[in-house]
C-alpha atoms as a PDB file:
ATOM      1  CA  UNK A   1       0.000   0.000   0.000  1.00  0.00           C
ATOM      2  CA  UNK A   2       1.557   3.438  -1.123  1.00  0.00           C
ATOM      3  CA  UNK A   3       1.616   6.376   1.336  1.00  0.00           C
ATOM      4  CA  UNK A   4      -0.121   9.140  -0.282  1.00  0.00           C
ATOM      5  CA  UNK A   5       1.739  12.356   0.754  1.00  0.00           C
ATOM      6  CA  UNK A   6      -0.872  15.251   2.083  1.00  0.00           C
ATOM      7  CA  UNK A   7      -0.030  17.915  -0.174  1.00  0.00           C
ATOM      8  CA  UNK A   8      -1.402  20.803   2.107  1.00  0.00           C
ATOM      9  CA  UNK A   9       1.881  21.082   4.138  1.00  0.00           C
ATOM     10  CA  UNK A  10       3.052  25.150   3.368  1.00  0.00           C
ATOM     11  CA  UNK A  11       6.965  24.013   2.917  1.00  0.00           C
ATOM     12  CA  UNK A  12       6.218  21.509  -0.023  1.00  0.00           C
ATOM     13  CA  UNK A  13       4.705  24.986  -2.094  1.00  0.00           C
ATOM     14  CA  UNK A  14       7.937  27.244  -0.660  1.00  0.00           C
ATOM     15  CA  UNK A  15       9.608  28.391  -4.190  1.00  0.00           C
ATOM     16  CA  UNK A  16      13.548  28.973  -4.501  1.00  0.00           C
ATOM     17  CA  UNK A  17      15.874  28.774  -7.592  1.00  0.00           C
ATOM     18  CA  UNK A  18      19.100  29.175  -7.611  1.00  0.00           C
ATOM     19  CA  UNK A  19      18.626  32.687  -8.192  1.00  0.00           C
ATOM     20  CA  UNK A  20      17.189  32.721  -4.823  1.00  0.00           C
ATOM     21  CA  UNK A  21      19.576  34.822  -2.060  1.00  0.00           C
ATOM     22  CA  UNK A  22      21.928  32.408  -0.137  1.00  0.00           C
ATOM     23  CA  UNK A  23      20.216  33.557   3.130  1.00  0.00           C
ATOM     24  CA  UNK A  24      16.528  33.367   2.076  1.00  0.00           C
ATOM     25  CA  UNK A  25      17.819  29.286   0.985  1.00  0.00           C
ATOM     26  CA  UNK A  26      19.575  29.168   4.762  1.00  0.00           C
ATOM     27  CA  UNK A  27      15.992  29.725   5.719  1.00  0.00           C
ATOM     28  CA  UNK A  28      14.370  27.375   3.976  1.00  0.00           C
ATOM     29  CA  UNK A  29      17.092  24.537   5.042  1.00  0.00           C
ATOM     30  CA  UNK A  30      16.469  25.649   8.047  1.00  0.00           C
ATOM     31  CA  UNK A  31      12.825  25.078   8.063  1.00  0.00           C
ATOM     32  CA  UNK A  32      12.975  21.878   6.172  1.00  0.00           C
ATOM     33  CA  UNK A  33      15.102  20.195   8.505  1.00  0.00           C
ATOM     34  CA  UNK A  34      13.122  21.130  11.672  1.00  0.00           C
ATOM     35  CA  UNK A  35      10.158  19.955   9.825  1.00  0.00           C
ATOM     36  CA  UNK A  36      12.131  16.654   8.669  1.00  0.00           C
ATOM     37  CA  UNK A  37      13.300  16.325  12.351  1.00  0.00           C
ATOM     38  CA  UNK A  38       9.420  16.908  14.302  1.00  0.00           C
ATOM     39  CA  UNK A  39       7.125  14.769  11.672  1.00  0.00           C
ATOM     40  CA  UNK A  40       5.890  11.263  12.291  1.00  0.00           C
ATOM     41  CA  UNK A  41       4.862  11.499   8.514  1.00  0.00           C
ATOM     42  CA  UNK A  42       7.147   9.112   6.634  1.00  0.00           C
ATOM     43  CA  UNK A  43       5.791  11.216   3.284  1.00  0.00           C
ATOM     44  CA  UNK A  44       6.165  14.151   4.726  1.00  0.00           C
ATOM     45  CA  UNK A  45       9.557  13.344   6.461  1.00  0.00           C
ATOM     46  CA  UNK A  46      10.365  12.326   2.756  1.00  0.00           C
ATOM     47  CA  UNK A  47       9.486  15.281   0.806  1.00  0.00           C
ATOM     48  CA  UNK A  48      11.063  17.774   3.490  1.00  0.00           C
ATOM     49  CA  UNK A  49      14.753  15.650   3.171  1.00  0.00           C
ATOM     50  CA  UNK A  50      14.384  16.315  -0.709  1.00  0.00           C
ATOM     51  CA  UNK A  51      13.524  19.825  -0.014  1.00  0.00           C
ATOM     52  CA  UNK A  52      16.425  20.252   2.568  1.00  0.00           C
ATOM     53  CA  UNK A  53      18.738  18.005  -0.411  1.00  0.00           C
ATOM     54  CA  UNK A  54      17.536  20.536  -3.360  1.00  0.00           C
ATOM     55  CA  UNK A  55      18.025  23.665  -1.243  1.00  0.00           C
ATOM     56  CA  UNK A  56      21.327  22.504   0.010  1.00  0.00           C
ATOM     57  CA  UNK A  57      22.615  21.728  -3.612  1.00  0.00           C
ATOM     58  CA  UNK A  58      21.672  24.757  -4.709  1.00  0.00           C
ATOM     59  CA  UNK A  59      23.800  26.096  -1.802  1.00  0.00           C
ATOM     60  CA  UNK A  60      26.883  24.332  -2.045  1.00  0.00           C
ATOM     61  CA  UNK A  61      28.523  26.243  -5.302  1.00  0.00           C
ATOM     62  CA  UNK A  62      27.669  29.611  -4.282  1.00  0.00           C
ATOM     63  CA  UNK A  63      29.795  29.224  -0.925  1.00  0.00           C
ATOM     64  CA  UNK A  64      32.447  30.729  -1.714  1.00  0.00           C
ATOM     65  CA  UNK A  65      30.955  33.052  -3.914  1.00  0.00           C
ATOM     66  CA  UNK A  66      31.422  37.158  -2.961  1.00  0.00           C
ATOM     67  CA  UNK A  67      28.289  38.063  -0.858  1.00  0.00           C
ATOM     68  CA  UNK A  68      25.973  40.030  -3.185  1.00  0.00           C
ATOM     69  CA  UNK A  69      26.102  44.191  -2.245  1.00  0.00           C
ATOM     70  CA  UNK A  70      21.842  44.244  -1.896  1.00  0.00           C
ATOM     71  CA  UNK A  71      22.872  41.729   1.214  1.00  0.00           C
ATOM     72  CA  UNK A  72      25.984  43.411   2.735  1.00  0.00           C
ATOM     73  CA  UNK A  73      23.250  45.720   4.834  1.00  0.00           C
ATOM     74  CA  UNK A  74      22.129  42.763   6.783  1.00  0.00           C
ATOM     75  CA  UNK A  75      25.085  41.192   7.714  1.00  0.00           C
ATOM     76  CA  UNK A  76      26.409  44.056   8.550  1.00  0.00           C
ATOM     77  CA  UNK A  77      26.148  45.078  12.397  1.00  0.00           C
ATOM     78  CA  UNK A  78      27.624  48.312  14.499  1.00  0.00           C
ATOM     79  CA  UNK A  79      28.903  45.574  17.366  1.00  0.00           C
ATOM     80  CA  UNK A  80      29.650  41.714  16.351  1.00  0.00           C
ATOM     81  CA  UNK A  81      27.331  39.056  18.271  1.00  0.00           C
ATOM     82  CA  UNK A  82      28.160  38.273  21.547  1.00  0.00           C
ATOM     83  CA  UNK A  83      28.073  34.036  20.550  1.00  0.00           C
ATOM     84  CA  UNK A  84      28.368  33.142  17.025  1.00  0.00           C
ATOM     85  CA  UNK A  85      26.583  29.998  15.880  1.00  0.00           C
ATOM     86  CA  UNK A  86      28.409  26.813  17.059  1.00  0.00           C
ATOM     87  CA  UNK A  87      28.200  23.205  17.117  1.00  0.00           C
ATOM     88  CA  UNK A  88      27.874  21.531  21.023  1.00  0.00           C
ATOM     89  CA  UNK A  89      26.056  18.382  21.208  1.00  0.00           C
ATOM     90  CA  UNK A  90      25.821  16.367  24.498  1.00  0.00           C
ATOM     91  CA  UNK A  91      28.430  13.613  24.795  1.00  0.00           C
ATOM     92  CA  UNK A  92      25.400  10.833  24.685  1.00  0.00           C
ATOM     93  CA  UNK A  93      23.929  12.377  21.243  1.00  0.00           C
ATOM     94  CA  UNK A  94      27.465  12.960  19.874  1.00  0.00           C
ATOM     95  CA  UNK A  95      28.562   9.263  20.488  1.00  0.00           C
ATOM     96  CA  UNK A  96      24.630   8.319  18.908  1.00  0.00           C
ATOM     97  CA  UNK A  97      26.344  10.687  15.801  1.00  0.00           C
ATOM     98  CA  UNK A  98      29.289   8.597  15.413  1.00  0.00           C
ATOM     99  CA  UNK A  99      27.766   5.313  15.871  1.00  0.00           C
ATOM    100  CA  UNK A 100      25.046   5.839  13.198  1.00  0.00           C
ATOM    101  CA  UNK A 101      27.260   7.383  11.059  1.00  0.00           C
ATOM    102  CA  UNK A 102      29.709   4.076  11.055  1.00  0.00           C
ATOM    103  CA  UNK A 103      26.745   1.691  10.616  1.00  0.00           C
ATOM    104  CA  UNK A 104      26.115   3.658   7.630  1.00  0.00           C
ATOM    105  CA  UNK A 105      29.767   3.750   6.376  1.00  0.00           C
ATOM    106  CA  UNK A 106      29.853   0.183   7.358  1.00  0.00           C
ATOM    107  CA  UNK A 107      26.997  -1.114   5.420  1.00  0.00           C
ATOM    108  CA  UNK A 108      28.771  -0.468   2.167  1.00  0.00           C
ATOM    109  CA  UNK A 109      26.021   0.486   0.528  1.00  0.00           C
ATOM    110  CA  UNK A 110      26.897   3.894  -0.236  1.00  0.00           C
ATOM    111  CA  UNK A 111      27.951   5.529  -3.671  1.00  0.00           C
ATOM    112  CA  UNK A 112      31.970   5.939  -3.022  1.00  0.00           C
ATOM    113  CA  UNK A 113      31.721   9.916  -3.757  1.00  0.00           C
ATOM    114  CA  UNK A 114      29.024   9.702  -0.549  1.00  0.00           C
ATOM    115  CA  UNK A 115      30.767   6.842   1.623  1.00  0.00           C
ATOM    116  CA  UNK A 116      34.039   9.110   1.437  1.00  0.00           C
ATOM    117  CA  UNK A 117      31.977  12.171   2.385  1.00  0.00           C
ATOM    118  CA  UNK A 118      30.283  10.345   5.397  1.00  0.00           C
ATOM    119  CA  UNK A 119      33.538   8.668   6.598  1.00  0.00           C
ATOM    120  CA  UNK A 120      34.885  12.435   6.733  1.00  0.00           C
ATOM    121  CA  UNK A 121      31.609  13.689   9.009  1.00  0.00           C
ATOM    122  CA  UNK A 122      32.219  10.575  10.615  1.00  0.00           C
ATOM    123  CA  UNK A 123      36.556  11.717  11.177  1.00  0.00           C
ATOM    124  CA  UNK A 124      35.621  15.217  12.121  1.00  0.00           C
ATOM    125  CA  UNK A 125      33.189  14.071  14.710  1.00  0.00           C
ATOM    126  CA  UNK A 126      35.157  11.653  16.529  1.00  0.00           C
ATOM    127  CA  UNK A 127      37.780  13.633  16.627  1.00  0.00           C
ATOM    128  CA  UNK A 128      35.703  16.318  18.395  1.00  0.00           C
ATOM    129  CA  UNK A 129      34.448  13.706  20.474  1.00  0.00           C
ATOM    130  CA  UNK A 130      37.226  12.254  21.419  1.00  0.00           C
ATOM    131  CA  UNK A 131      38.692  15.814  22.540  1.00  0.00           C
ATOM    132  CA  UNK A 132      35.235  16.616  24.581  1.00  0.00           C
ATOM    133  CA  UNK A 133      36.128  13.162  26.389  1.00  0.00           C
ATOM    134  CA  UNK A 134      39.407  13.624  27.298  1.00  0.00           C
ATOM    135  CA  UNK A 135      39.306  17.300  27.698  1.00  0.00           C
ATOM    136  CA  UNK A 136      40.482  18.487  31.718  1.00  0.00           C
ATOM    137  CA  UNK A 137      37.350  18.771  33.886  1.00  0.00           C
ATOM    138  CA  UNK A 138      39.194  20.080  37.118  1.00  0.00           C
ATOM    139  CA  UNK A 139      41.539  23.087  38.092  1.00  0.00           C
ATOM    140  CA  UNK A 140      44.062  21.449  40.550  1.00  0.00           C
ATOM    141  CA  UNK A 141      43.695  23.396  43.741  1.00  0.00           C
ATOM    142  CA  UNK A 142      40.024  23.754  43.790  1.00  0.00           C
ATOM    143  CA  UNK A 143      37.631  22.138  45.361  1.00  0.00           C
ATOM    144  CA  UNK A 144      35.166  20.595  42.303  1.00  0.00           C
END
């Protein structure tokens, strides 16, 4: 029996192109994946990841493109943030990270191009998890 995907959710109708601005896509990805990561809906939960996928590719080879001048206002602030955006998962969900990611790797069923991209999330991660484990959690001379 086919799942018939309820077309009335308002992110499957959200237009972008790759003439859309790099932030206004950031939004979108943004949406998509919090949608992707809240819904039951394996349809749904479907159509957001391609979505988040087409959004994401139309992303990738403008990176490193100069930042267009009609967006310089907006990212452009009198005093800088006091936090930037960074990545700090718990220990437990971090470890969850790494282990799904090498069940994945591990199942060699992966195009190469994507195995060797995983296996590099995968590197990056345990490396940063492997710091956050054996990082110093006491000063000596104080009382903890």
């Amino acid at each position: 029996m086919a799942t018939t995907l309820n077309q009335t959710h308002p992110l499957l109708t959200v237009p972008f192109t790759a003439d859309t601005d790099f932030t206004v896509l950031a939004d979108h990805c943004e949406h998509f994946a919090e949608t992707l990561i809240e819904s039951d809906d394996p349809a749904l939960r479907l159509a957001m990841c391609g979505r988040l996928n087409a959004c994401l590719m139309l992303l990738q080879p403008t990176l490193n493109d100069i930042i267009p001048p009609h967006l310089v206002p907006q990212l452009t602030v009198d005093t800088p943030p006091a936090e930037f955006p960074h990545f700090e998962p718990e220990s437990d969900l971090l470890c969850e990270y790494c282990l799904a990611l090498t069940r994945l790797v591990n199942s060699q069923s992966l195009p190469p191009d994507m195995e060797k991209t995983l296996t590099g999330l995968l590197c990056e991660l345990v490396w940063y998890f492997t710091d956050i484990m054996k990082a110093p959690r006491w000063v000596k001379g104080t009382d903890a």
